[in-house]
PDB file of N, CA and C in Angstrom:
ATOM      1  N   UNK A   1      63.579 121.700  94.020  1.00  0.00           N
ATOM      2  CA  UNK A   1      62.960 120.526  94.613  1.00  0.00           C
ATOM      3  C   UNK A   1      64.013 119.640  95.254  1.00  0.00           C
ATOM      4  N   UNK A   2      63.678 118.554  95.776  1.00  0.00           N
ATOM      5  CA  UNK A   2      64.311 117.828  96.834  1.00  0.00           C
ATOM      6  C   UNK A   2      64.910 116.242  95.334  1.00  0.00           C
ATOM      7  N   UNK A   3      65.895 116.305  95.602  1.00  0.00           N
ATOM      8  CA  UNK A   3      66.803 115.688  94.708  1.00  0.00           C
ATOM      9  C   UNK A   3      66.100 113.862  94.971  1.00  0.00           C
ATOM     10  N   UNK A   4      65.727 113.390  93.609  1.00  0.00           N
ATOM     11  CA  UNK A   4      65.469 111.815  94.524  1.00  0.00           C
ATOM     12  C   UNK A   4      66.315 110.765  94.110  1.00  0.00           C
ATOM     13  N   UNK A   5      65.577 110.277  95.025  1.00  0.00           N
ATOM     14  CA  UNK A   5      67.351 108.981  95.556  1.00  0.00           C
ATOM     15  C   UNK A   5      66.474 107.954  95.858  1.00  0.00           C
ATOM     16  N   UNK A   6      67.297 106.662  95.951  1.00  0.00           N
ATOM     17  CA  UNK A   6      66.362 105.520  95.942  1.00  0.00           C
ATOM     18  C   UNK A   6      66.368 105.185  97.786  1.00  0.00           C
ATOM     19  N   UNK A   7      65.354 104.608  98.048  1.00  0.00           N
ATOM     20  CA  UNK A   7      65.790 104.050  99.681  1.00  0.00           C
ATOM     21  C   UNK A   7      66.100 102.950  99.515  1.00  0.00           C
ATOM     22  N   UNK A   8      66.504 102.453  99.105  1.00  0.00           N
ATOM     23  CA  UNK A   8      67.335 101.033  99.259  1.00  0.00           C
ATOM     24  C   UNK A   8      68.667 101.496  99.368  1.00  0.00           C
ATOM     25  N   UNK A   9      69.440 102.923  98.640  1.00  0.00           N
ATOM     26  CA  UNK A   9      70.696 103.477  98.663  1.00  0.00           C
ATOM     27  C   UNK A   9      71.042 103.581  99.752  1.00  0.00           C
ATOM     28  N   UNK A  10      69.882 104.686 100.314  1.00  0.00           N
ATOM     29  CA  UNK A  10      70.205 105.522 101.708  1.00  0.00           C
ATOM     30  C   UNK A  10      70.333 104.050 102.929  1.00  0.00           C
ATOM     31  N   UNK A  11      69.317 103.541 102.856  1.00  0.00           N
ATOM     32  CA  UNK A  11      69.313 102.309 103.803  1.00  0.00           C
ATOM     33  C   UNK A  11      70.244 101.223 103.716  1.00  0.00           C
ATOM     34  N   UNK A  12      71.025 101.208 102.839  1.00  0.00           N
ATOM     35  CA  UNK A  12      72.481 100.435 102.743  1.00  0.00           C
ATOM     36  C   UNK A  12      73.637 101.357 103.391  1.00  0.00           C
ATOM     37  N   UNK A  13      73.773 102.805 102.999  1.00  0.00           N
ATOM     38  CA  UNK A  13      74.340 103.454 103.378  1.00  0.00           C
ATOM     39  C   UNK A  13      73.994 104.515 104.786  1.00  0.00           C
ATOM     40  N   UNK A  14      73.311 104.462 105.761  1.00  0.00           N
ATOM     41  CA  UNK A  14      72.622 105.188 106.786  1.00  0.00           C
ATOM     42  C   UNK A  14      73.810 106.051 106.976  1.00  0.00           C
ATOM     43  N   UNK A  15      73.230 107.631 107.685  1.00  0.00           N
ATOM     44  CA  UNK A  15      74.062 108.409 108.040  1.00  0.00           C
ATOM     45  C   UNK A  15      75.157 107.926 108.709  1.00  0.00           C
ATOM     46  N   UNK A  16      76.245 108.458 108.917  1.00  0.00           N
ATOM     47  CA  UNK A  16      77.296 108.397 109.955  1.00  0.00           C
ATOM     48  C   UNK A  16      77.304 109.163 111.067  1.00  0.00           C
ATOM     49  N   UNK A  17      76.667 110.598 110.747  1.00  0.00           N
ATOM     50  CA  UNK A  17      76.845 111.466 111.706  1.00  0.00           C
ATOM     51  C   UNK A  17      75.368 112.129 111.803  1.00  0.00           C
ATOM     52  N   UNK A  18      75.152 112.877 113.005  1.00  0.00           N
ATOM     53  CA  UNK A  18      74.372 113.694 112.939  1.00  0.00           C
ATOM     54  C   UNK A  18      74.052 114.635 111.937  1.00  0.00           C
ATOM     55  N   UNK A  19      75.097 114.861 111.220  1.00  0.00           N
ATOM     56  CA  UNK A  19      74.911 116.463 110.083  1.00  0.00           C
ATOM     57  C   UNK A  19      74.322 115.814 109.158  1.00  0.00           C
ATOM     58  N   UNK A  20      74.345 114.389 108.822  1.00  0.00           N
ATOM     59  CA  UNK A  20      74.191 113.540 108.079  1.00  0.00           C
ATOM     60  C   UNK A  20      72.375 114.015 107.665  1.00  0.00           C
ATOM     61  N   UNK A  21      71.655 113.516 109.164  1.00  0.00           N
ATOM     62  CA  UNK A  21      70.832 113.724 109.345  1.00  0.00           C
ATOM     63  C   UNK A  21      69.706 115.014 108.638  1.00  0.00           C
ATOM     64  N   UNK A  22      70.882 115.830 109.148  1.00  0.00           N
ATOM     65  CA  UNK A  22      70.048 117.134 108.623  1.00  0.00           C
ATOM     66  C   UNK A  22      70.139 117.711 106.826  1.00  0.00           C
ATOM     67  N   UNK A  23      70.910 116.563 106.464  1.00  0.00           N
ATOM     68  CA  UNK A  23      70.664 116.628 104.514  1.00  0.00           C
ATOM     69  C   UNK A  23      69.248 116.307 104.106  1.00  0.00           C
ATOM     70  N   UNK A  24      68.812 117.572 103.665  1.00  0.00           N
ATOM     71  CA  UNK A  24      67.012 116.758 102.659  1.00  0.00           C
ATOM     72  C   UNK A  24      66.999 115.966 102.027  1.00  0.00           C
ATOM     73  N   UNK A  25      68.082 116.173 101.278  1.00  0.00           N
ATOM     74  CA  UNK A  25      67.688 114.709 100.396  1.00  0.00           C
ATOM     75  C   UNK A  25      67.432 113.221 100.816  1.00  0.00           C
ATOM     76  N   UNK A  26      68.852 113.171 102.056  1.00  0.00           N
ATOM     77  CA  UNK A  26      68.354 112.104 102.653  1.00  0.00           C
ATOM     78  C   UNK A  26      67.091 111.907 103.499  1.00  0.00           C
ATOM     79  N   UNK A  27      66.781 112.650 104.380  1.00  0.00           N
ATOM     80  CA  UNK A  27      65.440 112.677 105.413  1.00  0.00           C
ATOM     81  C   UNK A  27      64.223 112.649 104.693  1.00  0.00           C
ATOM     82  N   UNK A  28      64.055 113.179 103.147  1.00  0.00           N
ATOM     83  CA  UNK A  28      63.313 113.728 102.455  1.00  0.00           C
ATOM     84  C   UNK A  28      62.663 112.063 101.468  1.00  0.00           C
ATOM     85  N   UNK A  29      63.804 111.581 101.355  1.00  0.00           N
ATOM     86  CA  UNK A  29      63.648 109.967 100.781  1.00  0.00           C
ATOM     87  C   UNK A  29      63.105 109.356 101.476  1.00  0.00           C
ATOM     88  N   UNK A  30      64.371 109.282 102.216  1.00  0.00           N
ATOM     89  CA  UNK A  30      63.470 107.690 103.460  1.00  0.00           C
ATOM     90  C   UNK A  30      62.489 108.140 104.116  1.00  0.00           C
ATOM     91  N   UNK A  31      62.080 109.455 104.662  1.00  0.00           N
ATOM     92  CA  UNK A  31      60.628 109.511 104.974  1.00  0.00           C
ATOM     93  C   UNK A  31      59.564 109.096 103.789  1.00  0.00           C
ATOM     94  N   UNK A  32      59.908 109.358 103.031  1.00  0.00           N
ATOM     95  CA  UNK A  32      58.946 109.108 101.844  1.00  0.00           C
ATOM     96  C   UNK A  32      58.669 108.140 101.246  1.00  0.00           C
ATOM     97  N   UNK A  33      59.716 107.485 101.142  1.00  0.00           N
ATOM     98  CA  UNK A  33      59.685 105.974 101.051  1.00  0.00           C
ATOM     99  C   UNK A  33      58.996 105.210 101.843  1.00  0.00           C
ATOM    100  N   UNK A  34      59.668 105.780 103.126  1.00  0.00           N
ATOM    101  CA  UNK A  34      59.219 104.774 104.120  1.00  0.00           C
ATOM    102  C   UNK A  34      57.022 104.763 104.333  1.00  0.00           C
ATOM    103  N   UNK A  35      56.926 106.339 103.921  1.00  0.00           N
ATOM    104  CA  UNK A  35      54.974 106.526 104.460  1.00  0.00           C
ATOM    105  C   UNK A  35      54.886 105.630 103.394  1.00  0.00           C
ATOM    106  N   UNK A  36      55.435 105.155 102.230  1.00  0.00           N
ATOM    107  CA  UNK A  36      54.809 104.779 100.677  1.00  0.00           C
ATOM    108  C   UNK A  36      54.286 103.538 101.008  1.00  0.00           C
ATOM    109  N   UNK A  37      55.757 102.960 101.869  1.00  0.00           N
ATOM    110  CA  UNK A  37      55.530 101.372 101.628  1.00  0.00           C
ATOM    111  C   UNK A  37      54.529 101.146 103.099  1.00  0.00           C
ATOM    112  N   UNK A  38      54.542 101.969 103.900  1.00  0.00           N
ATOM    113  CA  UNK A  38      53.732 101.707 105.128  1.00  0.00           C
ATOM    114  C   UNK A  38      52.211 102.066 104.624  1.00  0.00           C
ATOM    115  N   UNK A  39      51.842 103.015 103.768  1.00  0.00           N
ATOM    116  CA  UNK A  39      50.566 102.938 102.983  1.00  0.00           C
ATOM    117  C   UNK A  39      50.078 102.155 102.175  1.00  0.00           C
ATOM    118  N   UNK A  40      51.151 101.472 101.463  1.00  0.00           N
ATOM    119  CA  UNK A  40      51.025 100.723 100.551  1.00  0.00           C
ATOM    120  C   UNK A  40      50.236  98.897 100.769  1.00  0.00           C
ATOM    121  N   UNK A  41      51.385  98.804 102.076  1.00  0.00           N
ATOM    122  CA  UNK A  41      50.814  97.540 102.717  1.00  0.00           C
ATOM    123  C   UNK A  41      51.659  96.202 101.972  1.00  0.00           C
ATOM    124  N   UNK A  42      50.699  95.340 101.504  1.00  0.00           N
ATOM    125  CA  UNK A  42      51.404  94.277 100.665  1.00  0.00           C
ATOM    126  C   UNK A  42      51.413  95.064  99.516  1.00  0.00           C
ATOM    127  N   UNK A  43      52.762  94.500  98.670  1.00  0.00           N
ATOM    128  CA  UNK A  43      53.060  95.034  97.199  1.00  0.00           C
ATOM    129  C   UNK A  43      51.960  95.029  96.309  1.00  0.00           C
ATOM    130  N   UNK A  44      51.520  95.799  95.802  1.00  0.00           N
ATOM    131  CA  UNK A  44      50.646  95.827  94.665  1.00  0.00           C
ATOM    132  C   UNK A  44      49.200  95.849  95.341  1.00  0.00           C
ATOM    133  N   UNK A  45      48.664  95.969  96.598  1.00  0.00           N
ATOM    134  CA  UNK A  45      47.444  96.162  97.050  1.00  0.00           C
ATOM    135  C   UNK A  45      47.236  97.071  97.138  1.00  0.00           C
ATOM    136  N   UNK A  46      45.955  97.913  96.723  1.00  0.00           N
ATOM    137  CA  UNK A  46      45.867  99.128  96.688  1.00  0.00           C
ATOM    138  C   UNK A  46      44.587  99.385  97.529  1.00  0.00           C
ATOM    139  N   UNK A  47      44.234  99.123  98.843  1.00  0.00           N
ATOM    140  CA  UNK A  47      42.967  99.112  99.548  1.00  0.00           C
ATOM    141  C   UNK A  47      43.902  99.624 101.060  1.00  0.00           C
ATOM    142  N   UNK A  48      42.674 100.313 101.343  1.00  0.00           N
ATOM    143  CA  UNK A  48      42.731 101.289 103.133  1.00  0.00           C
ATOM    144  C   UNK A  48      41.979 100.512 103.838  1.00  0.00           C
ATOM    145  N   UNK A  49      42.221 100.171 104.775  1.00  0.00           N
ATOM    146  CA  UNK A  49      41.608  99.378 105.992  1.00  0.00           C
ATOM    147  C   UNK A  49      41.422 100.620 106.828  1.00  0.00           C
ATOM    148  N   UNK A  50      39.685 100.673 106.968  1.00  0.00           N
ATOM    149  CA  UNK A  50      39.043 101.679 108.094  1.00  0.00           C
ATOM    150  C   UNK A  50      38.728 101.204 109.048  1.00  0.00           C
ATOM    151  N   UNK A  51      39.060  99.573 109.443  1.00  0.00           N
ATOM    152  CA  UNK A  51      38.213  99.248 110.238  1.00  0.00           C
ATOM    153  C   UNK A  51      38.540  99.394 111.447  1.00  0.00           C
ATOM    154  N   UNK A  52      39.941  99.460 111.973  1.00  0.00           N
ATOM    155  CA  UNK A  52      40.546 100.077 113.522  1.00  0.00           C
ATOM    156  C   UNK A  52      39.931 101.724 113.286  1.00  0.00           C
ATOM    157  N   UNK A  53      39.539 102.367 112.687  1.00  0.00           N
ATOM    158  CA  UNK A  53      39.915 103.996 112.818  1.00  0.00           C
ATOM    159  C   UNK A  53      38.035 103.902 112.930  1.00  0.00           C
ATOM    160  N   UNK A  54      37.105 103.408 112.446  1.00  0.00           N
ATOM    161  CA  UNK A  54      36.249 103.540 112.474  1.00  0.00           C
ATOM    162  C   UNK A  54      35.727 102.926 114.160  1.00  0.00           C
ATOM    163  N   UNK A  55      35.595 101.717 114.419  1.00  0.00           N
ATOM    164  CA  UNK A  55      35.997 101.002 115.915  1.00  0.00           C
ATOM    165  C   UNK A  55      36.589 102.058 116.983  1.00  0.00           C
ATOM    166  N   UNK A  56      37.585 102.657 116.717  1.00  0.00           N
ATOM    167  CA  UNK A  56      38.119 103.702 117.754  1.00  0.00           C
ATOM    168  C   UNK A  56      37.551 104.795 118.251  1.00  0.00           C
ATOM    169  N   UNK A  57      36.583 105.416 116.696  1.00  0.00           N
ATOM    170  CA  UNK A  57      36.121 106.731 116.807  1.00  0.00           C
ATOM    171  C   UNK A  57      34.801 106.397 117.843  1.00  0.00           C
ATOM    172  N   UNK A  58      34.201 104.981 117.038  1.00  0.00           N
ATOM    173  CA  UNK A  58      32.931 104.559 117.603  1.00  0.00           C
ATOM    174  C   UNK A  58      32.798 104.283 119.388  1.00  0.00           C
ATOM    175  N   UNK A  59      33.964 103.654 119.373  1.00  0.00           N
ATOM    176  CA  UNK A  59      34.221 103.400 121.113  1.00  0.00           C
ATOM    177  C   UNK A  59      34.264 104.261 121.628  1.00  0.00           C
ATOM    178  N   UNK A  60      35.569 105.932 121.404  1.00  0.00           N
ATOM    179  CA  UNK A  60      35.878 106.328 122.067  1.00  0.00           C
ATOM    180  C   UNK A  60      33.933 107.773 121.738  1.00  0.00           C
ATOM    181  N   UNK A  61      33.229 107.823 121.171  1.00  0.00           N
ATOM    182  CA  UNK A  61      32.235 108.650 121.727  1.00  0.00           C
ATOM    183  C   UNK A  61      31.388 108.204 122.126  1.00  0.00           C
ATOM    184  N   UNK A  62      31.039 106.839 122.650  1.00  0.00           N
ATOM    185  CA  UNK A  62      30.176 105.976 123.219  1.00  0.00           C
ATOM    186  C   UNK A  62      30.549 106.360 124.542  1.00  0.00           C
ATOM    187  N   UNK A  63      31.974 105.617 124.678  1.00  0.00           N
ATOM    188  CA  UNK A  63      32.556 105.390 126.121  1.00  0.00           C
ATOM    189  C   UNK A  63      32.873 106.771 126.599  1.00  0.00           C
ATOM    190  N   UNK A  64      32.490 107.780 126.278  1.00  0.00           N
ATOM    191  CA  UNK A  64      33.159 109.157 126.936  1.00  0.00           C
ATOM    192  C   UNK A  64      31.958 109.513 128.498  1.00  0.00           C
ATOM    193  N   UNK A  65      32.726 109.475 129.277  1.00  0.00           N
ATOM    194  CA  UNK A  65      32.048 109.867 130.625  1.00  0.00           C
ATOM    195  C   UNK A  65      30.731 110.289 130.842  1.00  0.00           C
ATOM    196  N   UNK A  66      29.568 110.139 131.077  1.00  0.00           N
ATOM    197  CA  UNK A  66      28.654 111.008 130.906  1.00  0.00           C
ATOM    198  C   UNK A  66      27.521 111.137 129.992  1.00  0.00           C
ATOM    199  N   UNK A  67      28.330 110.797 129.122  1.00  0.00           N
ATOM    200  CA  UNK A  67      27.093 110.987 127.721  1.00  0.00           C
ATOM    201  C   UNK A  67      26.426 110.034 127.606  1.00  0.00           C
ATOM    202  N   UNK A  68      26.186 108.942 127.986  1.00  0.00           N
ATOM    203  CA  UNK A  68      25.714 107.821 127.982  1.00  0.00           C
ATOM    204  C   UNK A  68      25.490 107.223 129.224  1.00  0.00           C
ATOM    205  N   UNK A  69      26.610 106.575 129.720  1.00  0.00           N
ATOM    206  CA  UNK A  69      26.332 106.137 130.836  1.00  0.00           C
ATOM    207  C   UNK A  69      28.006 107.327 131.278  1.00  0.00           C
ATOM    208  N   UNK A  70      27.869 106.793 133.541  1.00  0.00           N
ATOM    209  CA  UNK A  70      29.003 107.025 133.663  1.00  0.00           C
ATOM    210  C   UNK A  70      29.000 106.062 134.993  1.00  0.00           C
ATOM    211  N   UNK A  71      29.984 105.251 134.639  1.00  0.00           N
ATOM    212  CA  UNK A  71      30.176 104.485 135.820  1.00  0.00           C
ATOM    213  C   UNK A  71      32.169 105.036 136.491  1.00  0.00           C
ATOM    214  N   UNK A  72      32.096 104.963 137.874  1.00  0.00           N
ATOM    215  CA  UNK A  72      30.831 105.193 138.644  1.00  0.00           C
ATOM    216  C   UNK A  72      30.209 106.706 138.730  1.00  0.00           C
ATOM    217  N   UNK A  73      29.143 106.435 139.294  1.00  0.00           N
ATOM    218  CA  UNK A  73      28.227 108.381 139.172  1.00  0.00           C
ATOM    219  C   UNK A  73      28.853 108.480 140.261  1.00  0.00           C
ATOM    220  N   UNK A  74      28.177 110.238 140.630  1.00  0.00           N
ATOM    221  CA  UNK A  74      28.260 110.754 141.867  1.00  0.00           C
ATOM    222  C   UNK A  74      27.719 110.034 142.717  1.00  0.00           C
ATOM    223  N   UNK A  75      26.235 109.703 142.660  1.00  0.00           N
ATOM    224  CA  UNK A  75      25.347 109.664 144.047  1.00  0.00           C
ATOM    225  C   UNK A  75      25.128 107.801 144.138  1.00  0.00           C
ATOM    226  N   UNK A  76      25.260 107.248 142.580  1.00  0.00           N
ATOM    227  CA  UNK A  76      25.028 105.680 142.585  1.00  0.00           C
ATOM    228  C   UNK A  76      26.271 104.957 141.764  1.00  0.00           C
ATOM    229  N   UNK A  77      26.257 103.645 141.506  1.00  0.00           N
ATOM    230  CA  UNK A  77      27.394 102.996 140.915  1.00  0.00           C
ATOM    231  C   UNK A  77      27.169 103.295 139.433  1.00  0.00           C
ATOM    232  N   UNK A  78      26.280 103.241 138.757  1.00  0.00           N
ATOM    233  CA  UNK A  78      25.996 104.114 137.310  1.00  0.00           C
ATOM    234  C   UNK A  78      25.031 104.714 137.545  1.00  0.00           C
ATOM    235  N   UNK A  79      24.874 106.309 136.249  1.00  0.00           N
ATOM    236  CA  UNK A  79      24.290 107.306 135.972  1.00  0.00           C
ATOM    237  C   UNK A  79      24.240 107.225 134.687  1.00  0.00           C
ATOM    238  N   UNK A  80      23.205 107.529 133.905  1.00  0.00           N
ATOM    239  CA  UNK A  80      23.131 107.406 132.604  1.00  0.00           C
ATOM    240  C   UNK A  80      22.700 109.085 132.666  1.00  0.00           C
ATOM    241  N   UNK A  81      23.500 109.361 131.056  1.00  0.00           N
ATOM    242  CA  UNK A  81      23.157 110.692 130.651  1.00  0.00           C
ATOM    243  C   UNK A  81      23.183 111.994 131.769  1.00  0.00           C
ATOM    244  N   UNK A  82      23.967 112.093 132.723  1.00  0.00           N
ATOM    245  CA  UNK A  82      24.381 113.112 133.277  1.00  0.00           C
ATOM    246  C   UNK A  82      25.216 113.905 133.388  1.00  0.00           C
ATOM    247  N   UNK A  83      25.603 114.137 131.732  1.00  0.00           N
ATOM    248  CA  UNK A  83      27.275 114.698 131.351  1.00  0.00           C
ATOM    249  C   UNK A  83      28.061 115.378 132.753  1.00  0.00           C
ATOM    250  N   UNK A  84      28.537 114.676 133.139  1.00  0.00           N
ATOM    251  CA  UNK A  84      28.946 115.103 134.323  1.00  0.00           C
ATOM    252  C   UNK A  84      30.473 113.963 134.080  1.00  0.00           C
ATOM    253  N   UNK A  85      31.443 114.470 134.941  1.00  0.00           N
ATOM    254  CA  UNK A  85      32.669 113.119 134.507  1.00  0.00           C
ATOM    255  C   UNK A  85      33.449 113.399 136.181  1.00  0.00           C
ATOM    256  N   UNK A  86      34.467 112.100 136.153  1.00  0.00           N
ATOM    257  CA  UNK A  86      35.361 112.612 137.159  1.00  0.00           C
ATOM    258  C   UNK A  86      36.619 111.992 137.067  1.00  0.00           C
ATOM    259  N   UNK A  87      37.421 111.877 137.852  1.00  0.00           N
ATOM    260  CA  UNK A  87      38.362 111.393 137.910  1.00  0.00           C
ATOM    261  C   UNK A  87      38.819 109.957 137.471  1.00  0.00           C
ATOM    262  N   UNK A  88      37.846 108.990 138.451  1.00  0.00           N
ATOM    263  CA  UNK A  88      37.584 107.693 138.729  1.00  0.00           C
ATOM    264  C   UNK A  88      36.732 107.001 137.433  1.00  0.00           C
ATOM    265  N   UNK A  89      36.035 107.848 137.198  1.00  0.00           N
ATOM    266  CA  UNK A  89      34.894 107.337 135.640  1.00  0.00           C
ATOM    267  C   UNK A  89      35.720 107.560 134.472  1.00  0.00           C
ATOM    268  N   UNK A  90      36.735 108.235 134.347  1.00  0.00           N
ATOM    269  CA  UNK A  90      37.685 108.551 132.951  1.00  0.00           C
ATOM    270  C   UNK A  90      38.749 107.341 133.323  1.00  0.00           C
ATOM    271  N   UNK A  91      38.928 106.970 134.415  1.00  0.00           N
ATOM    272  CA  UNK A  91      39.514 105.493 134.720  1.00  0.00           C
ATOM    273  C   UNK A  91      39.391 104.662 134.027  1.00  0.00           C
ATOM    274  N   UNK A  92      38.202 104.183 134.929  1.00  0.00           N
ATOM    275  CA  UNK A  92      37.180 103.146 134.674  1.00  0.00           C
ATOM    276  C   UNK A  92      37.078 103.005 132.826  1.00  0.00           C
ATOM    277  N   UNK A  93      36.450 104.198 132.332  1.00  0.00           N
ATOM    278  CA  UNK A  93      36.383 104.363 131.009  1.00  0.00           C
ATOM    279  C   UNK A  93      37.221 103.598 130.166  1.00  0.00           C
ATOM    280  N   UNK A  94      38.124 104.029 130.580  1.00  0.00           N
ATOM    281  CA  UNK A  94      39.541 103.689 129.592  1.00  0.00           C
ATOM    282  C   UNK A  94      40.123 102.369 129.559  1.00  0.00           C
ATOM    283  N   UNK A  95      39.933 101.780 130.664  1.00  0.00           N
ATOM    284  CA  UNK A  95      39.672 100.269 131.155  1.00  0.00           C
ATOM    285  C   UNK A  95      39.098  99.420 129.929  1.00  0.00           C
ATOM    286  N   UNK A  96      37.493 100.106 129.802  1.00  0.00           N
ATOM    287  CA  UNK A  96      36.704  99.768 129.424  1.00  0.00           C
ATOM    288  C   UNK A  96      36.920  99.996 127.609  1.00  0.00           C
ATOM    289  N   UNK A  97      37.201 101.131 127.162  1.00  0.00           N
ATOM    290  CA  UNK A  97      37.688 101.437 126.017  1.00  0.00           C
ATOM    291  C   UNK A  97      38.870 100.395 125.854  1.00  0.00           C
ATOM    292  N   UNK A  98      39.763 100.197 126.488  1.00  0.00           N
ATOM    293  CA  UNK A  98      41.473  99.222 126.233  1.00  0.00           C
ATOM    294  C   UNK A  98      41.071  97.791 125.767  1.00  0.00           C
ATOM    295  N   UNK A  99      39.862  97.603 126.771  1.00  0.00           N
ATOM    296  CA  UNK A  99      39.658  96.234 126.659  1.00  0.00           C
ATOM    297  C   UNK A  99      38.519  95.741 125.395  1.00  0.00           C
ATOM    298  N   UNK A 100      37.681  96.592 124.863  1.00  0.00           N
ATOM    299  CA  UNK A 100      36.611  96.911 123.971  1.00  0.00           C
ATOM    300  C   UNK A 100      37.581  97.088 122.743  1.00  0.00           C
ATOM    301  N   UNK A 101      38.509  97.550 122.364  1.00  0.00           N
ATOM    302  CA  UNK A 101      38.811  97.631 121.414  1.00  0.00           C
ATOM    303  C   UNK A 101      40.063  97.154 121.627  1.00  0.00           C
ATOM    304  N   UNK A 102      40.538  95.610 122.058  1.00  0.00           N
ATOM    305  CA  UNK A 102      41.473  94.809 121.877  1.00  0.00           C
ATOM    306  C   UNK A 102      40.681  93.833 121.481  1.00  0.00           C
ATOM    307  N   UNK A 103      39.915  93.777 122.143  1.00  0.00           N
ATOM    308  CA  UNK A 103      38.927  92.779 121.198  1.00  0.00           C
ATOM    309  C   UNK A 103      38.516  92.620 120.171  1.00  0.00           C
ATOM    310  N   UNK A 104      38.084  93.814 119.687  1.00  0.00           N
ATOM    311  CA  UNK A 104      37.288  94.438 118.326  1.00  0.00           C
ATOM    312  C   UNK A 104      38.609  94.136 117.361  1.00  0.00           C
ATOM    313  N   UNK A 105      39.269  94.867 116.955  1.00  0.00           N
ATOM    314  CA  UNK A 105      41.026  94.565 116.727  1.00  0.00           C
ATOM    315  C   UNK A 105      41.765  93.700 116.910  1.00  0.00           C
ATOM    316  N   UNK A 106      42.378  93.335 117.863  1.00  0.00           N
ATOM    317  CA  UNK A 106      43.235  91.902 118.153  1.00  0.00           C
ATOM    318  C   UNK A 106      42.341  90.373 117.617  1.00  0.00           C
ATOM    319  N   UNK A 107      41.551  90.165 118.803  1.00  0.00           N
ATOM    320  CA  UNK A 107      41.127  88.966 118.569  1.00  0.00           C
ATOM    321  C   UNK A 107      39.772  88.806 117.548  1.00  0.00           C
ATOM    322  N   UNK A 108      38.949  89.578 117.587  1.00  0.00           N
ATOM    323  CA  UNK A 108      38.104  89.923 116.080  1.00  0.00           C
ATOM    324  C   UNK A 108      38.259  89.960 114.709  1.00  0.00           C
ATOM    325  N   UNK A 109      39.748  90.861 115.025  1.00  0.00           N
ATOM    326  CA  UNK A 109      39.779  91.562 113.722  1.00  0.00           C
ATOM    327  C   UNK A 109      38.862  91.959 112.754  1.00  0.00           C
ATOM    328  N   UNK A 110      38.299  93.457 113.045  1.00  0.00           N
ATOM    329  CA  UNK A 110      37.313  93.962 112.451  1.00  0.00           C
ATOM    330  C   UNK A 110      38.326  94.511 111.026  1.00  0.00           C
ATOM    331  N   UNK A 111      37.859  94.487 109.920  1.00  0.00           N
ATOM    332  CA  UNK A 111      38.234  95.044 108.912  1.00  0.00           C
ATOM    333  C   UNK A 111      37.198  95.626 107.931  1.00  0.00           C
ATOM    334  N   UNK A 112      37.399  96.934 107.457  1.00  0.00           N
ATOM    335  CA  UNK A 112      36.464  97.283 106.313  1.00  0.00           C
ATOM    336  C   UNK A 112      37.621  97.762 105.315  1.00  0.00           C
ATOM    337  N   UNK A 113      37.534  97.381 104.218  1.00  0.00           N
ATOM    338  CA  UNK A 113      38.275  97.929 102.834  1.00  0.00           C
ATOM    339  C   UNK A 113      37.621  98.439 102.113  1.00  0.00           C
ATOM    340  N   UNK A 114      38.700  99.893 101.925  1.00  0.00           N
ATOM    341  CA  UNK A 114      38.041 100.780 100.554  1.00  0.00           C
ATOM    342  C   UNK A 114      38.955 100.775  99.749  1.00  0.00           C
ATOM    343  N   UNK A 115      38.897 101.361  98.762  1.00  0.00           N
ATOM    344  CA  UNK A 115      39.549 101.394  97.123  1.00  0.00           C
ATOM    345  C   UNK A 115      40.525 102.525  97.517  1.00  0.00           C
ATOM    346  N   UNK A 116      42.084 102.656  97.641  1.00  0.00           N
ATOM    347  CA  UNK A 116      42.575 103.329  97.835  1.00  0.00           C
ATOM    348  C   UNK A 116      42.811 104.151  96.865  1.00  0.00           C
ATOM    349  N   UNK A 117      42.515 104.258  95.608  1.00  0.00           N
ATOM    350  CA  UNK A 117      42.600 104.833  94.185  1.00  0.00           C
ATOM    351  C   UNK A 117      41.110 106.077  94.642  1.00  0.00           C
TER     352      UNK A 117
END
């Protein structure tokens, strides 16, 4: 197994060299460390925030070209339900997705918490 070491060590001491790099033990810590405390969040909270990942999934199969609406269509400025897509409408889309979920997120802040246990 992969030898453990504290990251506060390695991160006082960072590689010097490239070869450095390629030791497991070290890469093997501070990656690990590092997903812990980035999962972890604040010390001692033990809850997952779904609420960007849920918002994203929701936007991005709403807003997909076609399936719903598609602005713009072929023949008019919107088409609803003509799975059909193009260039200009996966644009537009994404526009529309960037700005839909900066909102939802940034200035909203949608949050749902689950029990990370």
């Amino acid at each position: 197994m992969f030898p453990t070491s504290n990251f506060f060590e390695n991160f006082q001491n960072p590689p010097t060299f490239l070869s450095d790099l390629r030791n497991p033990s070290f890469t093997f810590s501070f990656f690990s460390s590092s997903l812990f405390w980035f999962c972890r969040g604040e010390q001692g909270a033990k809850m997952a925030d779904w609420g960007p990942v849920v918002i994203a999934v929701m936007l991005f199969v709403l807003l997909t070209p076609g399936l719903l609406f598609q602005i713009p269509g072929h023949g008019r400025l919107v088409e609803f339900g003509n799975m059909e897509t193009s260039g200009a409408s996966i644009l537009v889309h994404s526009v529309i997705y960037f700005g839909l979920i900066t909102i939802f997120l940034i200035a909203i802040g949608v949050h749902i918490y689950t029990d990370a246990d």
